[in-house]
N, C-alpha and C. Protein backbone atom coordinates (compact mmCIF):
# COMPACT_ATOMS: atom_id res chain seq x y z
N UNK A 1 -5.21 14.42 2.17
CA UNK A 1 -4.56 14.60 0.87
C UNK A 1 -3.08 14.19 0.96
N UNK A 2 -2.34 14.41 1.94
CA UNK A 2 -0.87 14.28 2.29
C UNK A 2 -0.53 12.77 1.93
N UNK A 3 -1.52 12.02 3.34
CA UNK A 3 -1.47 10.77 2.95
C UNK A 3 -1.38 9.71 1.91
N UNK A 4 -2.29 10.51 0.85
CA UNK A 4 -2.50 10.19 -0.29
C UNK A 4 -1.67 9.93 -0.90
N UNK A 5 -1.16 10.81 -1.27
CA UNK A 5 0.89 11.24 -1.67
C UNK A 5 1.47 9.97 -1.28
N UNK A 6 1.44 10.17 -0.02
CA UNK A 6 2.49 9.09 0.60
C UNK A 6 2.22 8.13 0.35
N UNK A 7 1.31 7.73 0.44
CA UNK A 7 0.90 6.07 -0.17
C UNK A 7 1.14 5.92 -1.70
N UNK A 8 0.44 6.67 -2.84
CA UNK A 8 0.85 6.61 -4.04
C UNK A 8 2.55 6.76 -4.03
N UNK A 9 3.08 7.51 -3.24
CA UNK A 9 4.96 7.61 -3.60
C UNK A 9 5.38 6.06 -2.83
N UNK A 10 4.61 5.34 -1.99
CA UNK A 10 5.17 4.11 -1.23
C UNK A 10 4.73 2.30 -2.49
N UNK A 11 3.98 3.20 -3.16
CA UNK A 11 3.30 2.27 -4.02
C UNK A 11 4.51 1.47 -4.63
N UNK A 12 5.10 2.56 -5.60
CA UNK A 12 5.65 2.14 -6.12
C UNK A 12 7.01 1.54 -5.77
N UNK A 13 7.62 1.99 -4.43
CA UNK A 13 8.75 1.29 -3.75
C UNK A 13 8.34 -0.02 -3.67
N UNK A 14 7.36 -0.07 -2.94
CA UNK A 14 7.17 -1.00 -1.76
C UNK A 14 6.84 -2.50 -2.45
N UNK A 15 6.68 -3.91 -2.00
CA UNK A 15 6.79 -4.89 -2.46
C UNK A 15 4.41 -5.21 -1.96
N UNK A 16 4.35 -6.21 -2.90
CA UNK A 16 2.54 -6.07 -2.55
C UNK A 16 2.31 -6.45 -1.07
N UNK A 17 3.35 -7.63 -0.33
CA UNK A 17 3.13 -7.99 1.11
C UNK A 17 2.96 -6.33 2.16
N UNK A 18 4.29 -5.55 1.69
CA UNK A 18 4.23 -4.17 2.54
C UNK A 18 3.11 -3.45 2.49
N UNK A 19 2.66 -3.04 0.65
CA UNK A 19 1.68 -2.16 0.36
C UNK A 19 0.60 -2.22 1.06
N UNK A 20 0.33 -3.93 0.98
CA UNK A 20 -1.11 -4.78 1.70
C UNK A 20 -1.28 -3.91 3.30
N UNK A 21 0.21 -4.78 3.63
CA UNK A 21 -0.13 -4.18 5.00
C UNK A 21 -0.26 -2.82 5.95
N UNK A 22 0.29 -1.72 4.82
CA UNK A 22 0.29 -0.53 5.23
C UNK A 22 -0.75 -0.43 4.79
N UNK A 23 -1.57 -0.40 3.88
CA UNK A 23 -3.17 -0.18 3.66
C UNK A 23 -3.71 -0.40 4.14
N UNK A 24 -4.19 -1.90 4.80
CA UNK A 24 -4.94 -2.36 5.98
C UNK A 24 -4.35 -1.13 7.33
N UNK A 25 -3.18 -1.05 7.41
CA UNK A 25 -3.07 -0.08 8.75
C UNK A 25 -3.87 1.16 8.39
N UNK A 26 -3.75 1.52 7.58
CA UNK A 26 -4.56 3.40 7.14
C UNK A 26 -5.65 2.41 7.44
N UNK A 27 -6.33 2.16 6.67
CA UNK A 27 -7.69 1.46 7.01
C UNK A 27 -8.56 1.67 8.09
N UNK A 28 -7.58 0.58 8.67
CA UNK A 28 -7.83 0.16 10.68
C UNK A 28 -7.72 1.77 11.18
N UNK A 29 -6.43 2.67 10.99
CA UNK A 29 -6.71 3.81 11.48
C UNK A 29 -7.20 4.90 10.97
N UNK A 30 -8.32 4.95 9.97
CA UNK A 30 -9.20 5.91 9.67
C UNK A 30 -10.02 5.29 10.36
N UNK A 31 -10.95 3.75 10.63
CA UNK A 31 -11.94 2.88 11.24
C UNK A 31 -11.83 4.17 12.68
N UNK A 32 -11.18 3.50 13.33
CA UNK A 32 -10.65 4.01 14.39
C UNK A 32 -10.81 5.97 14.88
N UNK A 33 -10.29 6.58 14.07
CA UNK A 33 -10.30 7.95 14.20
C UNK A 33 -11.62 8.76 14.06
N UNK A 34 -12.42 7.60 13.21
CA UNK A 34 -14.09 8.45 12.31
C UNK A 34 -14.92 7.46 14.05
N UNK A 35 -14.49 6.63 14.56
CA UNK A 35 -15.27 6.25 15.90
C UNK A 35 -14.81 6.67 16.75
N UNK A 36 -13.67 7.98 17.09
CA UNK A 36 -12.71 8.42 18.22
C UNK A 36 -12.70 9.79 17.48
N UNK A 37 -13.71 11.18 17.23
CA UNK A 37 -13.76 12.49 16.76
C UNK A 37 -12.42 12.79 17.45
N UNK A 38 -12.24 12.52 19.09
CA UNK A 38 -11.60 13.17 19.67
C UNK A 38 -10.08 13.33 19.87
N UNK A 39 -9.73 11.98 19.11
CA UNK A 39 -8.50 12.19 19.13
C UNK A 39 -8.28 11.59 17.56
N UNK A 40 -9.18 12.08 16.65
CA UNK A 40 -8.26 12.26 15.43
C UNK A 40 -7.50 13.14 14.95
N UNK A 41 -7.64 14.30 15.58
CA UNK A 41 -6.04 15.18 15.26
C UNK A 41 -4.90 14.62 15.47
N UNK A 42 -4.67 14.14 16.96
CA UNK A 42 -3.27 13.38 17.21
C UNK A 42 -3.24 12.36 16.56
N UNK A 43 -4.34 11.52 16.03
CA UNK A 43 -4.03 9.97 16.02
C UNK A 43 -3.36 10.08 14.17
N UNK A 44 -4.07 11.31 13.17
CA UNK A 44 -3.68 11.69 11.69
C UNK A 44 -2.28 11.95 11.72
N UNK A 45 -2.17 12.66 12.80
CA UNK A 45 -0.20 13.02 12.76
C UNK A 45 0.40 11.55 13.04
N UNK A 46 -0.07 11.11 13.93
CA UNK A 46 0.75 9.90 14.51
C UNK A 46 0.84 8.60 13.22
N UNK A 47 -0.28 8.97 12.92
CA UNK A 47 -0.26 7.91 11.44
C UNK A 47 0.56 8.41 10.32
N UNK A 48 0.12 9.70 9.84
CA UNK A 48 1.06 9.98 8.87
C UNK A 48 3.20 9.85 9.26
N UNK A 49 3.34 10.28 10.80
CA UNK A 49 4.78 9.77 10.94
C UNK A 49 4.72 8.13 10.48
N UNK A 50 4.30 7.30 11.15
CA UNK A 50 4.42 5.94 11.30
C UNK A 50 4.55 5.46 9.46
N UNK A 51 3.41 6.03 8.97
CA UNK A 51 3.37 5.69 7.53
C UNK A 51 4.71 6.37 6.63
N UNK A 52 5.20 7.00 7.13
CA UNK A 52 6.62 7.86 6.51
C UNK A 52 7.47 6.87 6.86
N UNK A 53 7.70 5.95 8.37
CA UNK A 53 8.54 5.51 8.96
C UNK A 53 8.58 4.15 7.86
N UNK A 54 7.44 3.42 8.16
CA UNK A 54 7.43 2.20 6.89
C UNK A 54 7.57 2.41 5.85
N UNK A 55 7.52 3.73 5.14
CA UNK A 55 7.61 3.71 3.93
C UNK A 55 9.27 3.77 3.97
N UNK A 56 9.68 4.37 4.48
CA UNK A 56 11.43 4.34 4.34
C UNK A 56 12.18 3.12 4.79
């Protein structure tokens, strides 16, 4: 849900080249986390920083 946020609040900053590519990253790292149970706790935090970081 957090994420969510963050992406809808990055939407509207962000230019379509950024949006694109931060979407494809959530993407790639939900792909990733739903084939790795084990480290999607760390890998959700580590994404949601990173996605805060590009969004600013």
């Amino acid at each position: 849900m957090k994420m969510n946020e963050i992406i809808r609040k990055g939407l509207k900053r962000l230019s379509k080249k950024k949006m694109f590519l931060m979407y494809t990253a959530m993407l790639l790292a939900s792909i990733y986390t739903a084939g790795n149970p084990k480290v999607q706790v760390r890998d959700s935090h580590q994404e949601s920083e990173r996605g805060i970081n590009i969004e600013f």
